[in-house]
Structures are given as structure tokens and as C-alpha cells.
PDB file of N, CA and C in Angstrom:
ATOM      1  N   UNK A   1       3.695  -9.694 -10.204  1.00  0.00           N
ATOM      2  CA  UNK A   1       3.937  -8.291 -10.476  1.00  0.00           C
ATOM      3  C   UNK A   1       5.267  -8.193 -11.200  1.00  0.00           C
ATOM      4  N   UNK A   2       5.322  -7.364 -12.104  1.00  0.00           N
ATOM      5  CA  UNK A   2       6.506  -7.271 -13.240  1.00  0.00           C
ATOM      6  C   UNK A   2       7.386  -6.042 -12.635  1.00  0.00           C
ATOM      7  N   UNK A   3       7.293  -5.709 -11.418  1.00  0.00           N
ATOM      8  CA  UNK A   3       8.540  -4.726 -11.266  1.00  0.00           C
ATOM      9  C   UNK A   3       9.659  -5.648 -10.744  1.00  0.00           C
ATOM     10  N   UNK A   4      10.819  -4.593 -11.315  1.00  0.00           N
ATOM     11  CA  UNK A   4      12.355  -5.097 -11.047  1.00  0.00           C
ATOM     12  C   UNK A   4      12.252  -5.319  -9.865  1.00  0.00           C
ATOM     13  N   UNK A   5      13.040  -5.768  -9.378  1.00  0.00           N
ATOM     14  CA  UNK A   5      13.584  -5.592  -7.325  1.00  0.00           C
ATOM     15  C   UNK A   5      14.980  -5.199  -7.676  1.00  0.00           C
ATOM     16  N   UNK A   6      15.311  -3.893  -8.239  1.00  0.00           N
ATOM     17  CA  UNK A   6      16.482  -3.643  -8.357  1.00  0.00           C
ATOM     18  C   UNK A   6      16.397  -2.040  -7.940  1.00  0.00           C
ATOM     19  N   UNK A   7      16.673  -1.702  -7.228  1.00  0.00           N
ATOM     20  CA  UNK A   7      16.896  -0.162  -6.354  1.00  0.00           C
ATOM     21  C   UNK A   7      17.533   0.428  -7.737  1.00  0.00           C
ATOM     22  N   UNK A   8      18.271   0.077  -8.276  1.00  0.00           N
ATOM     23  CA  UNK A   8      18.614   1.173  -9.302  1.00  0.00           C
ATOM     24  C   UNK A   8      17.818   1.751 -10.537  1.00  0.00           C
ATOM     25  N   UNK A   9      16.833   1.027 -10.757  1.00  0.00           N
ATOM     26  CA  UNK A   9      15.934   0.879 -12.190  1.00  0.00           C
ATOM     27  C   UNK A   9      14.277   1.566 -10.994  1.00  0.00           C
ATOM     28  N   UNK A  10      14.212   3.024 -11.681  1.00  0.00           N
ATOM     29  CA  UNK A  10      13.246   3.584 -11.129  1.00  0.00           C
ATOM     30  C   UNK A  10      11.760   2.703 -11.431  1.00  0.00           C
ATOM     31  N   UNK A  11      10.868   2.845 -10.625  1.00  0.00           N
ATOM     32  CA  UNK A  11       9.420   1.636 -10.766  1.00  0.00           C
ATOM     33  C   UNK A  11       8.833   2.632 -12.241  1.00  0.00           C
ATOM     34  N   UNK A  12       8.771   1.970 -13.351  1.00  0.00           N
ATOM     35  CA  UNK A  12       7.783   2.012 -14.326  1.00  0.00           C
ATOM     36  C   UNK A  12       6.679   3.056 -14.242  1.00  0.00           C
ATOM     37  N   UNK A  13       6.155   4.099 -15.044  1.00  0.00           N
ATOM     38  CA  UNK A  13       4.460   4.373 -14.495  1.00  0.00           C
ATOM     39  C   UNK A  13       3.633   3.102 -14.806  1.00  0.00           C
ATOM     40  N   UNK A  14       4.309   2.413 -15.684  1.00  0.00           N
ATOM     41  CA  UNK A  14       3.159   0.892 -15.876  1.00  0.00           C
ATOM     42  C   UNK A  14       2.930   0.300 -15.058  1.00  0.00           C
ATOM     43  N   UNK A  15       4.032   0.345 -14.265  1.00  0.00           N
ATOM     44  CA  UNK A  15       4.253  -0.818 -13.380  1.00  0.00           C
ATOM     45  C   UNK A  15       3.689   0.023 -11.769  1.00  0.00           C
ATOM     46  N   UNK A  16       3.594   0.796 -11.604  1.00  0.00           N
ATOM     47  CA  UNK A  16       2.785   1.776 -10.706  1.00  0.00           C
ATOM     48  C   UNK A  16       1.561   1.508 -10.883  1.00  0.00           C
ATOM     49  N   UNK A  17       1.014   1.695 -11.660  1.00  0.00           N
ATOM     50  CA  UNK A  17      -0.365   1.880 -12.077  1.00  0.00           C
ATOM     51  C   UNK A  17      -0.732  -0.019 -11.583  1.00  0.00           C
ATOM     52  N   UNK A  18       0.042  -0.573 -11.786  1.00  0.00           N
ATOM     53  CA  UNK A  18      -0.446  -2.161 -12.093  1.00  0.00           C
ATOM     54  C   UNK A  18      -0.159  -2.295 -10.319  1.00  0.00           C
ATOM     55  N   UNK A  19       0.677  -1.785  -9.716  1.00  0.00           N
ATOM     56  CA  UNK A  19       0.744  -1.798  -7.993  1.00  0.00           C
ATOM     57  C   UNK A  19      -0.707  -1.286  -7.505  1.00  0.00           C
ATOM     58  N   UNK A  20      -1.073   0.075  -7.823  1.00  0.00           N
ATOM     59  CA  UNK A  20      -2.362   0.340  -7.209  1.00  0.00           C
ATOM     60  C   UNK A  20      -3.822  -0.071  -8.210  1.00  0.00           C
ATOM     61  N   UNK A  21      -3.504  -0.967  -8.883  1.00  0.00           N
ATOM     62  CA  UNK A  21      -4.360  -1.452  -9.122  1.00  0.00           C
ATOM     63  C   UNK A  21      -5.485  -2.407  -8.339  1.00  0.00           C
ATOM     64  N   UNK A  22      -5.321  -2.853  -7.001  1.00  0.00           N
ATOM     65  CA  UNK A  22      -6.067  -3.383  -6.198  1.00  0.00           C
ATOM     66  C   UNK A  22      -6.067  -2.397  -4.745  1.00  0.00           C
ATOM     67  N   UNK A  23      -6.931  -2.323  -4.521  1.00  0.00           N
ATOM     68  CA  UNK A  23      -7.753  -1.535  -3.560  1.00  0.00           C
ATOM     69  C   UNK A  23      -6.826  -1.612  -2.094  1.00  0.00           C
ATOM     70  N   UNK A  24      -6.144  -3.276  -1.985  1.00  0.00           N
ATOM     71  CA  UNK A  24      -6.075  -3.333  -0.811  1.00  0.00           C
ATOM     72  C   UNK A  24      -4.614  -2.691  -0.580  1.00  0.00           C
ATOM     73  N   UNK A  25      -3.760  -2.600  -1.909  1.00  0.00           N
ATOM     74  CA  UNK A  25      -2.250  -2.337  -1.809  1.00  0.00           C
ATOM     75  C   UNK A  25      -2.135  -0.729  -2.237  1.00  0.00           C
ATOM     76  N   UNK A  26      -3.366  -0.205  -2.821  1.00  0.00           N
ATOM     77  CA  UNK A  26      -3.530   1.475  -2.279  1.00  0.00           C
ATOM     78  C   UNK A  26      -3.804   1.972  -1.587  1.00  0.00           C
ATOM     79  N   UNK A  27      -4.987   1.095  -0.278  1.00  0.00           N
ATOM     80  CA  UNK A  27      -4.780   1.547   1.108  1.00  0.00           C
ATOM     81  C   UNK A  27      -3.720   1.123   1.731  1.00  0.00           C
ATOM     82  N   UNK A  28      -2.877   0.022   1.864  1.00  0.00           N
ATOM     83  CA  UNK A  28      -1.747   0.208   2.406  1.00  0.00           C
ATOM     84  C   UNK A  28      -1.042   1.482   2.099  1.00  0.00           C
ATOM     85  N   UNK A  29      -0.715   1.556   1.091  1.00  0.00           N
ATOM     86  CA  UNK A  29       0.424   2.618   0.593  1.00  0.00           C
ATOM     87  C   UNK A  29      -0.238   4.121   1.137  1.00  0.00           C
ATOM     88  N   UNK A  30      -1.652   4.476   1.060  1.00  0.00           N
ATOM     89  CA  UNK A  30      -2.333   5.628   1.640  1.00  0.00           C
ATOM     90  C   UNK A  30      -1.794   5.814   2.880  1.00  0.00           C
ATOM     91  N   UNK A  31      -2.103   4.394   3.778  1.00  0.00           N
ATOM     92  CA  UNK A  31      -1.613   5.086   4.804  1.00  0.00           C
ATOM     93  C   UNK A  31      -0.118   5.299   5.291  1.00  0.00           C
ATOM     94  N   UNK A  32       0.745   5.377   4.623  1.00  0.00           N
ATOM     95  CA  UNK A  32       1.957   5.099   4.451  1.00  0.00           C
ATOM     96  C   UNK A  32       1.932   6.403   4.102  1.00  0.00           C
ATOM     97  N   UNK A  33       2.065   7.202   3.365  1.00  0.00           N
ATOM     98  CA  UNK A  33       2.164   8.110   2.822  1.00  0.00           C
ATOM     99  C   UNK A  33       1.315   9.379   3.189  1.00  0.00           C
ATOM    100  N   UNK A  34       0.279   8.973   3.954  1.00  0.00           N
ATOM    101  CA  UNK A  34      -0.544   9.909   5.376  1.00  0.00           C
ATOM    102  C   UNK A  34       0.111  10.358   6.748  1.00  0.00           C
ATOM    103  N   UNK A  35       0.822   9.109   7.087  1.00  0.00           N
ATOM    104  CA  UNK A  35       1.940   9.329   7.945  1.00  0.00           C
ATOM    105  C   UNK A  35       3.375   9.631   8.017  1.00  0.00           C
ATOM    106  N   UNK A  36       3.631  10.136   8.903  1.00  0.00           N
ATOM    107  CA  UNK A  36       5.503  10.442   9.022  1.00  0.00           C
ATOM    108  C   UNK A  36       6.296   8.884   8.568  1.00  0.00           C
ATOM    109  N   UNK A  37       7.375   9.040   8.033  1.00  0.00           N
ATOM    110  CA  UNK A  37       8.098   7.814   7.719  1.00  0.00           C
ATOM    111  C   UNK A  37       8.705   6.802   8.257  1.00  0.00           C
ATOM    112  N   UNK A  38       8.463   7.257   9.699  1.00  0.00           N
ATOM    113  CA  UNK A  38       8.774   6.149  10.693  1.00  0.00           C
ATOM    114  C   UNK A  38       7.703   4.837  11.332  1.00  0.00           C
ATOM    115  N   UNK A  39       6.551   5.957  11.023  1.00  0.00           N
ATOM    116  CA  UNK A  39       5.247   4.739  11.735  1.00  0.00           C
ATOM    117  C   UNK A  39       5.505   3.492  11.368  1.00  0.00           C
ATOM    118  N   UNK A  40       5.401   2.738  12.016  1.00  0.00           N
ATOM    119  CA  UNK A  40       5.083   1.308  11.823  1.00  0.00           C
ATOM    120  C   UNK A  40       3.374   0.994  12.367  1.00  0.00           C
ATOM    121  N   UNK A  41       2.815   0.143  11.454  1.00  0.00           N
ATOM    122  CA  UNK A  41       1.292   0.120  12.094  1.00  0.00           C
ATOM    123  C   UNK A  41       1.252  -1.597  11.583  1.00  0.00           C
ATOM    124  N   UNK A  42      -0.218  -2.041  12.475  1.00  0.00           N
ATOM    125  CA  UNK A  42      -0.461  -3.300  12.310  1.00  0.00           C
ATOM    126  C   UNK A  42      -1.675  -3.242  11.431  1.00  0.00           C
ATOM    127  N   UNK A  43      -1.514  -4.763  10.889  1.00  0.00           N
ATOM    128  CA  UNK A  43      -2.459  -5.002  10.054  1.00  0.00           C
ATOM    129  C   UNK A  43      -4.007  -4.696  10.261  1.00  0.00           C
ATOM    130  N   UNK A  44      -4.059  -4.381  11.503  1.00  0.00           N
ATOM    131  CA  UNK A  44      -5.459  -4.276  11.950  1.00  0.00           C
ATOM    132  C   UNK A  44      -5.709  -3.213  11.509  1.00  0.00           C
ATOM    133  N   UNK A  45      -4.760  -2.420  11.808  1.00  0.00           N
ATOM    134  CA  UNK A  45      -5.695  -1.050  10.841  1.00  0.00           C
ATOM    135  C   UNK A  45      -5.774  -0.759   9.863  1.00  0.00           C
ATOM    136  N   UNK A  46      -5.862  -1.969   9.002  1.00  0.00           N
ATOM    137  CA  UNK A  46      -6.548  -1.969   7.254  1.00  0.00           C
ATOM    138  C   UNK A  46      -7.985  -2.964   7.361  1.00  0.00           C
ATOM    139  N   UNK A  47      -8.897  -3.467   8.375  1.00  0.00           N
ATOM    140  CA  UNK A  47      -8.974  -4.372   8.399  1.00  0.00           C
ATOM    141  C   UNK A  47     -10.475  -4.404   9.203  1.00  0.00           C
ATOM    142  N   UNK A  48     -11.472  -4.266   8.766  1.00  0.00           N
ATOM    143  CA  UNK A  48     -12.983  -4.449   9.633  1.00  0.00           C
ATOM    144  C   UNK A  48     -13.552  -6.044  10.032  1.00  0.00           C
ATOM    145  N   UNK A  49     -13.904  -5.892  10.966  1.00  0.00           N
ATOM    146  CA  UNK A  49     -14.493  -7.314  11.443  1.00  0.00           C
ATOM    147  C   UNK A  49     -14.985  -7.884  10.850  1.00  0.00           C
ATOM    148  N   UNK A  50     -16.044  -7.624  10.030  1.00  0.00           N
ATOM    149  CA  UNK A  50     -17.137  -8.084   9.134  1.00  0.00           C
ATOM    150  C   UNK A  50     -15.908  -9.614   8.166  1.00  0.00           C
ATOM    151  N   UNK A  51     -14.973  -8.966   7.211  1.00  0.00           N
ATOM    152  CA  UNK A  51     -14.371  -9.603   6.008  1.00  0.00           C
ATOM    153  C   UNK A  51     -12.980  -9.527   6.784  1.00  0.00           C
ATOM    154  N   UNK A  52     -12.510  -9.895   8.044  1.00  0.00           N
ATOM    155  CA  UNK A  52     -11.294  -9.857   8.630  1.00  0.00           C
ATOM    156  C   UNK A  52     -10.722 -11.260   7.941  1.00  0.00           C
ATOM    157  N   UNK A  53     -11.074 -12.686   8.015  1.00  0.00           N
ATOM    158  CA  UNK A  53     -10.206 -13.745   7.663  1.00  0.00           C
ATOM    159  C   UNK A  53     -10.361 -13.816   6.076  1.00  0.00           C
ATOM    160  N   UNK A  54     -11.021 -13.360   5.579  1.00  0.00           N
ATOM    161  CA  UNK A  54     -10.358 -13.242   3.402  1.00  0.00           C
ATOM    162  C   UNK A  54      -9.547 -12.039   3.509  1.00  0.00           C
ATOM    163  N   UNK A  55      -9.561 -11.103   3.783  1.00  0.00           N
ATOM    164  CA  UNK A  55      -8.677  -9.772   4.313  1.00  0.00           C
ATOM    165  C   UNK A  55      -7.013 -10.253   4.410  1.00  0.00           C
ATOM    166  N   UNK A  56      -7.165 -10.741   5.795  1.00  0.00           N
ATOM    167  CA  UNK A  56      -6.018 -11.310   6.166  1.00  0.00           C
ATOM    168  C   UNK A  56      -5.294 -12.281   5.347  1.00  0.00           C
ATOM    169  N   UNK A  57      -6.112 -13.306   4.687  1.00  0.00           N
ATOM    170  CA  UNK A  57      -4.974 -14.367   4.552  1.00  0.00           C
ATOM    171  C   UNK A  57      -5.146 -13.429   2.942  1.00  0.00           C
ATOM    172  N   UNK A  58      -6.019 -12.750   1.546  1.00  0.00           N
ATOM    173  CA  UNK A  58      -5.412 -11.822   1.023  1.00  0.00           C
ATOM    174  C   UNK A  58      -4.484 -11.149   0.723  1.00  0.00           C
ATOM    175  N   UNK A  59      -3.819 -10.297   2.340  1.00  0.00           N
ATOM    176  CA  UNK A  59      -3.061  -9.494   2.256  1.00  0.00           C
ATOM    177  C   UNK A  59      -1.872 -10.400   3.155  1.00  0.00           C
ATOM    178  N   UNK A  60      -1.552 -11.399   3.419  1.00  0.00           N
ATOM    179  CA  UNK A  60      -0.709 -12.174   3.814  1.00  0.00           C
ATOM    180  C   UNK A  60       0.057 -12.670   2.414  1.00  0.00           C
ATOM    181  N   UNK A  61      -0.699 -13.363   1.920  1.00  0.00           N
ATOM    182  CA  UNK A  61      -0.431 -14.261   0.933  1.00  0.00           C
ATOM    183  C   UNK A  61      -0.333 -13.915  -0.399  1.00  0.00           C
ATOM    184  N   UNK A  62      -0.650 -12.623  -0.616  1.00  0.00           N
ATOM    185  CA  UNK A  62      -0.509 -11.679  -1.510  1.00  0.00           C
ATOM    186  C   UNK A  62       0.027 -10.740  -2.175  1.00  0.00           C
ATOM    187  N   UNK A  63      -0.731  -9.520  -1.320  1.00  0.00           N
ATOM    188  CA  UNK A  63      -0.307  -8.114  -1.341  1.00  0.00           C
ATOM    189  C   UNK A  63       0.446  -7.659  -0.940  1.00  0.00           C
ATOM    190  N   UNK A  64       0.942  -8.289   0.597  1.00  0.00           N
ATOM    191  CA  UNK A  64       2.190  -7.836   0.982  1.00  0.00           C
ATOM    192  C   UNK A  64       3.168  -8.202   0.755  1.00  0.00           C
ATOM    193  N   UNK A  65       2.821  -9.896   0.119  1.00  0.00           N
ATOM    194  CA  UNK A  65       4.649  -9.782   0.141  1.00  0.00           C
ATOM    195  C   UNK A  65       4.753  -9.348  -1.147  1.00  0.00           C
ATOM    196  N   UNK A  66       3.811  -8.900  -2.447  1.00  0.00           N
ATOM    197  CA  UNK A  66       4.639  -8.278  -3.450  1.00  0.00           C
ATOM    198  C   UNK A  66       5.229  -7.240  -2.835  1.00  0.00           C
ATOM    199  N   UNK A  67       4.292  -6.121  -2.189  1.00  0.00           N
ATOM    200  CA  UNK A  67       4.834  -4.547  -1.439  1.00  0.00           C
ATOM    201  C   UNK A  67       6.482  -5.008  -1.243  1.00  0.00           C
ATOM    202  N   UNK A  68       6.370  -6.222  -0.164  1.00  0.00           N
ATOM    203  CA  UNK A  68       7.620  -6.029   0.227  1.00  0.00           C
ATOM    204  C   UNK A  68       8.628  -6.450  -0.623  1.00  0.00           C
ATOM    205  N   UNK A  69       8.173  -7.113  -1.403  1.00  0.00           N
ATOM    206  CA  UNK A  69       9.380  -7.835  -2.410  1.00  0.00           C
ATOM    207  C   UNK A  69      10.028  -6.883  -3.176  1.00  0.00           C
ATOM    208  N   UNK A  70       8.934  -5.566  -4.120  1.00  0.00           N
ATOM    209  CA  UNK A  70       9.580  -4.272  -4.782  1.00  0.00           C
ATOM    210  C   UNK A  70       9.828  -3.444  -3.709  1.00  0.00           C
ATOM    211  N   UNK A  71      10.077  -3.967  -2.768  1.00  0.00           N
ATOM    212  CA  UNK A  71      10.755  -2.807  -1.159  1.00  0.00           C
ATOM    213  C   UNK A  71      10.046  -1.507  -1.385  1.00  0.00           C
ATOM    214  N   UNK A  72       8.492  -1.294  -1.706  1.00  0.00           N
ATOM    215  CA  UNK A  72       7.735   0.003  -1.286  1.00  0.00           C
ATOM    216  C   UNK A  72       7.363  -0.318   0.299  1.00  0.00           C
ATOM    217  N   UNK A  73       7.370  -1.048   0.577  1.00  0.00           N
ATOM    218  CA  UNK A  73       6.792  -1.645   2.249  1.00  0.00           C
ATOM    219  C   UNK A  73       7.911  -2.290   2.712  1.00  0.00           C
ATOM    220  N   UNK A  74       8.598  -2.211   4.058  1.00  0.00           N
ATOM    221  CA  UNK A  74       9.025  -3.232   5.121  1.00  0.00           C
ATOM    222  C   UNK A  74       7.959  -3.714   5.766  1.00  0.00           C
ATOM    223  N   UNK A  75       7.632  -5.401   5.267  1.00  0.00           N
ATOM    224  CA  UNK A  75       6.756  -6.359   6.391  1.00  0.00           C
ATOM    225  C   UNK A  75       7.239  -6.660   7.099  1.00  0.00           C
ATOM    226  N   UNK A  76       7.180  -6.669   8.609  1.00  0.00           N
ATOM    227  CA  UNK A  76       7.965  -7.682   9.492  1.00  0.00           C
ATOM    228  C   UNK A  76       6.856  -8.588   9.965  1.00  0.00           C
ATOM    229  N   UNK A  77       7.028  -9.819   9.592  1.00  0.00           N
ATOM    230  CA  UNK A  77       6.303 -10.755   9.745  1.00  0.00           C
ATOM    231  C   UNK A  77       5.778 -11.277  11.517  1.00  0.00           C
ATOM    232  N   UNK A  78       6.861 -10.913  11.645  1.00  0.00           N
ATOM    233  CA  UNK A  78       7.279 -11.810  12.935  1.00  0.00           C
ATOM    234  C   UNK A  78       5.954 -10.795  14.336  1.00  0.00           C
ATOM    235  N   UNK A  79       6.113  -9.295  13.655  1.00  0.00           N
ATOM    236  CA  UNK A  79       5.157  -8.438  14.664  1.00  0.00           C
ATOM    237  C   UNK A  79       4.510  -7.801  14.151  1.00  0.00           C
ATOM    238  N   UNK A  80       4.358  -8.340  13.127  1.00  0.00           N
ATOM    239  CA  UNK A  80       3.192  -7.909  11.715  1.00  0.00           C
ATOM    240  C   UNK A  80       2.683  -6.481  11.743  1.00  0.00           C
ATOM    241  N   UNK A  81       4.157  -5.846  11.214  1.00  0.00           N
ATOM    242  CA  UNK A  81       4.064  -3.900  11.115  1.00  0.00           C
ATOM    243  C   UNK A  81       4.478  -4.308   9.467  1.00  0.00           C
ATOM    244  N   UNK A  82       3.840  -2.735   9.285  1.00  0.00           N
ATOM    245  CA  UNK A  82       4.461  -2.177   8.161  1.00  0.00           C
ATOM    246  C   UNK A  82       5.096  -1.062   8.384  1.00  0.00           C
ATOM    247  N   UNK A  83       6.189  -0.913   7.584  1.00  0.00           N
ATOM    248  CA  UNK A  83       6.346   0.975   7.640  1.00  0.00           C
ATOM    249  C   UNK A  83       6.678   0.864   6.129  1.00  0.00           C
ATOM    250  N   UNK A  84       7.081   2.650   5.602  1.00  0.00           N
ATOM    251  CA  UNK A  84       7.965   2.468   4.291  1.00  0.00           C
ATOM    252  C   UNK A  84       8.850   2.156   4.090  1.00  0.00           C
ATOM    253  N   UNK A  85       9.475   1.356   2.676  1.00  0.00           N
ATOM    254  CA  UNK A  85       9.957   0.502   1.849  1.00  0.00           C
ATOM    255  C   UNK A  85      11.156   1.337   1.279  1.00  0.00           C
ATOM    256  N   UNK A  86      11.850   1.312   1.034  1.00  0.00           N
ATOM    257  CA  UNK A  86      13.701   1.956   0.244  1.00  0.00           C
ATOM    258  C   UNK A  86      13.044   2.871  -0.852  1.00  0.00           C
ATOM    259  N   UNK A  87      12.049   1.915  -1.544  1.00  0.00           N
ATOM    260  CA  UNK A  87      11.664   2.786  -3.118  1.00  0.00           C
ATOM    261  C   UNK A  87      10.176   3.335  -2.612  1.00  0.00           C
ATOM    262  N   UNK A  88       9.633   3.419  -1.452  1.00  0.00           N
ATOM    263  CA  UNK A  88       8.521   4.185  -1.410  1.00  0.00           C
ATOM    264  C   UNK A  88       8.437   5.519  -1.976  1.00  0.00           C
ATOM    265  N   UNK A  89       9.149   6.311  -1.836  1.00  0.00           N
ATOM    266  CA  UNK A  89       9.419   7.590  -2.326  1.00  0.00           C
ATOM    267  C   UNK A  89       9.291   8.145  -4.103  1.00  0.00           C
ATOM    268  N   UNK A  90       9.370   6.882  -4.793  1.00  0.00           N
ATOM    269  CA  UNK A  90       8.638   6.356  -5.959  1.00  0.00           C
ATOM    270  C   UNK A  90       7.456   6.599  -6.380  1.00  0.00           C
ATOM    271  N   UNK A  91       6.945   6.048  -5.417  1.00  0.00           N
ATOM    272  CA  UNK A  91       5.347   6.051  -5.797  1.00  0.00           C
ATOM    273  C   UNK A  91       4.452   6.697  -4.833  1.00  0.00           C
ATOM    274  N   UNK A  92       4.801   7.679  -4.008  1.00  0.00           N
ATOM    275  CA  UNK A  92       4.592   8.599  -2.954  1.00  0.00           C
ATOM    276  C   UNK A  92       3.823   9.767  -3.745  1.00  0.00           C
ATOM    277  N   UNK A  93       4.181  10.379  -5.164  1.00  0.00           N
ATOM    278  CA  UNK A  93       3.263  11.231  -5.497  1.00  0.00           C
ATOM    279  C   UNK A  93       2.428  10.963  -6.443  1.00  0.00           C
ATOM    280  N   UNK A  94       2.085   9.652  -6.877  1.00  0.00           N
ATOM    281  CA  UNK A  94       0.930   9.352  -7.335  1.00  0.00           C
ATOM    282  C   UNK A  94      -0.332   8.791  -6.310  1.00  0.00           C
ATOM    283  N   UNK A  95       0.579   8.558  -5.048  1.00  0.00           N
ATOM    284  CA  UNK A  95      -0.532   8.287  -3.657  1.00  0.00           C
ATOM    285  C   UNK A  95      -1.010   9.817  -3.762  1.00  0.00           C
ATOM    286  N   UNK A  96      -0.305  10.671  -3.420  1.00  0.00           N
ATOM    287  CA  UNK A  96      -0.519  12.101  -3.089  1.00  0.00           C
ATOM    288  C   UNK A  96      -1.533  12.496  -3.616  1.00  0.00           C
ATOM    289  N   UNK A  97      -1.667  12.334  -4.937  1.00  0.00           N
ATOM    290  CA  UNK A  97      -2.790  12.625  -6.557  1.00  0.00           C
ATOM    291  C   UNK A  97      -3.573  12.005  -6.150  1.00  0.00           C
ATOM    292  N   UNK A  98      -3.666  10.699  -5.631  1.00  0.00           N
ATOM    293  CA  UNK A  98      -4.926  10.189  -5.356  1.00  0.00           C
ATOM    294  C   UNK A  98      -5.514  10.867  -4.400  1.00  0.00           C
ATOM    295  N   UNK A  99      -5.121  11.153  -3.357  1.00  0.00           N
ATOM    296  CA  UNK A  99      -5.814  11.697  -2.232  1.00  0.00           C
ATOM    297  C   UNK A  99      -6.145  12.816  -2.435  1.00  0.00           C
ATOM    298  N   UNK A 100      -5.399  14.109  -2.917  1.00  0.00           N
ATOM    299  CA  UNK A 100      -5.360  15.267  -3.567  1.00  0.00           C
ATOM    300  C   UNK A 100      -6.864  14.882  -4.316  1.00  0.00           C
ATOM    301  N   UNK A 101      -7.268  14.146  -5.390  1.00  0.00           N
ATOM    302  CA  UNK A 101      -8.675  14.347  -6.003  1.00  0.00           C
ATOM    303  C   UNK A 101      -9.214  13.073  -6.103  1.00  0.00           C
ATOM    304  N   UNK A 102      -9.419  12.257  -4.679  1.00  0.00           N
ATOM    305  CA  UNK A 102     -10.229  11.873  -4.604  1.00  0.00           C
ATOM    306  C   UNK A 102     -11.569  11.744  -4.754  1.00  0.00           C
ATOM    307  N   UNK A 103     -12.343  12.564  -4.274  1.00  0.00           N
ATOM    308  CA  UNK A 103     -13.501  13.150  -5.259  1.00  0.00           C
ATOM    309  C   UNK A 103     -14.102  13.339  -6.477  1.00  0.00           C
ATOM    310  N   UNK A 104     -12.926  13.449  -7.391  1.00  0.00           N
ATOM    311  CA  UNK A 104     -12.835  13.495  -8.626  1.00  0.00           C
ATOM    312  C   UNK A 104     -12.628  12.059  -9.610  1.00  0.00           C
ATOM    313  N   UNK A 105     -12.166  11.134  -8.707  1.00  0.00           N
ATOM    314  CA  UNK A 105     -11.638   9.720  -9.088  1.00  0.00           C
ATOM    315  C   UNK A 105     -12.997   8.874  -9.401  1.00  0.00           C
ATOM    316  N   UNK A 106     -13.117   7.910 -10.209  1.00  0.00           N
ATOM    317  CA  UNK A 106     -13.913   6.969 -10.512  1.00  0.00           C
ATOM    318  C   UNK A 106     -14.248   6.103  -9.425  1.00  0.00           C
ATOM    319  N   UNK A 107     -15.775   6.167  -8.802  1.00  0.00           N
ATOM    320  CA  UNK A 107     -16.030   5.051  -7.181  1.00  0.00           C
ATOM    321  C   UNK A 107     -15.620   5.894  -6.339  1.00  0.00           C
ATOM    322  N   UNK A 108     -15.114   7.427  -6.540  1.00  0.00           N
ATOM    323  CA  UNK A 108     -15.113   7.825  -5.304  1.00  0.00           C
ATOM    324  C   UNK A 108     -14.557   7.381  -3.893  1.00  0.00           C
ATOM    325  N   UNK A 109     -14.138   6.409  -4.148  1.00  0.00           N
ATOM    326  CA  UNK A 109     -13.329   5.826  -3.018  1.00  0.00           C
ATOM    327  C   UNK A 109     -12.670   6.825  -2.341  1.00  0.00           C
ATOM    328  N   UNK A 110     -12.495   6.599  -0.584  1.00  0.00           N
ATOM    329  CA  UNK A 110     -12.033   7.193   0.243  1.00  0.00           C
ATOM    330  C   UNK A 110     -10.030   6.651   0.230  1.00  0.00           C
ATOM    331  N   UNK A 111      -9.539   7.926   0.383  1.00  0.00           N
ATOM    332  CA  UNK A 111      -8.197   7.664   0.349  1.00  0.00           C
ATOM    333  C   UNK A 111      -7.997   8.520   1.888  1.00  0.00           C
ATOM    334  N   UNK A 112      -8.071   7.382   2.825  1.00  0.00           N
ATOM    335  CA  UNK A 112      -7.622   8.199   4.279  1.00  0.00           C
ATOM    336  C   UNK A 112      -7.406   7.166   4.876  1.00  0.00           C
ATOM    337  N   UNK A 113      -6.642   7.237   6.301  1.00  0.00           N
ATOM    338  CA  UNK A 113      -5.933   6.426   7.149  1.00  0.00           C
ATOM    339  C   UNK A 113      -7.378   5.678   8.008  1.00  0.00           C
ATOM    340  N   UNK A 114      -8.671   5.596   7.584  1.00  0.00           N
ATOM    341  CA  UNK A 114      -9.630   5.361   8.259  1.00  0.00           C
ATOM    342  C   UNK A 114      -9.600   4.022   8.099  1.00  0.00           C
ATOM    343  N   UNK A 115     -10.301   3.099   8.886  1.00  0.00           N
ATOM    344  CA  UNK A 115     -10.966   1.773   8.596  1.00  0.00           C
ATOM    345  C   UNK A 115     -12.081   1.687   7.604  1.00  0.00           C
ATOM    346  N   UNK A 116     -11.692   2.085   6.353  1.00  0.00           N
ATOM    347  CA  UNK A 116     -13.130   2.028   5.421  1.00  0.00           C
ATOM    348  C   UNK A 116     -12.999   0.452   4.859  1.00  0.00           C
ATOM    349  N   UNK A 117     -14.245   0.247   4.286  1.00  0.00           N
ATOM    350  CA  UNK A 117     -14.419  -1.101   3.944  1.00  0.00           C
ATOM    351  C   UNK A 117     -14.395  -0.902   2.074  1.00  0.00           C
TER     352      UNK A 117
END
């Protein structure tokens, strides 16, 4: 991922667009941005039984640590929460837009704090 890790240099819309470009790092951020700014939640609740171990090692080995690397996400590894990230607030109202017209979006995809697959 081509964003800075520099708190001073606001995230790109390119570089936004190229963050929610995979499904699994716009439901993270959904539910991030569904909730108050303190939640911390576990991985389980992105996460159905069916596709749990490609899921997991996915969003292990992946997705999160970009999130956390451009600090939109704090991972804590150790008790495997997320909450929001320094620069979440960034990309907080293009989550918003998504959810706002969901319906309207291409695939229709659900943008809610649910266990959807």
C-alpha cells in the first residue's frame, strides 16, 4: 500500500480508494466507524465459521497490519482487538458514504457491524 505513515501528509483520495478496495479492510473500518471511538472488538466479529482459517491468516498477514501500519487501526496483537487508528478520522466520511448509499453501490454489499459473509 502506497500511503505515507506520516501523520502530517493527509491520506490521498487515491490512496483511500486503494485502502477500501478489498472487502475485508472496509468491513473492518465499517465497523469502526459504526461504533463509539473507544470500542475495541475481536477479530471474531469479522469472521464466520464456514471461511474462518483463510479469513484469519488473510487478515493477520495482510490487512491488518497495512490498517495498522497507516495508523487507521490500533492492532494489538497480543489480545487481538482493534479500535481506531490516529488518522482514522481521514477516512471516516467516505466509510459514512458507503453506508449512507449502500443500496445504491455496485454488489450491493452490506455495510453494517453484522457477521456478513
Amino acid at each position: 500500500m502506497t500511503v505515507e505513515n506520516n501523520s502530517e501528509d493527509a491520506i490521498s483520495l487515491d490512496s483511500a480508494f486503494e485502502i477500501l478496495s478489498h472487502t475485508y479492510r472496509r468491513r473492518i473500518l465499517v465497523v469502526l466507524v459504526q461504533h463509539d471511538s473507544d470500542i475495541k472488538f475481536g477479530i471474531d466479529h469479522l469472521i464466520q465459521a464456514s471461511d474462518r482459517r483463510d479469513i484469519e491468516l488473510s487478515l493477520h498477514h495482510n490487512h491488518l497490519p497495512k490498517l495498522d501500519q497507516i495508523e487507521l487501526i490500533n492492532w494489538n496483537r497480543e489480545e487481538d482487538t482493534i479500535s481506531r487508528g490516529i488518522r482514522f478520522e481521514e477516512i471516516a466520511p467516505m466509510l459514512e458514504l458507503l453506508i449512507e448509499h449502500r443500496e445504491e453501490l455496485p454488489g450491493r454489499q452490506r455495510y453494517s457491524d453484522e457477521n456478513s459473509g
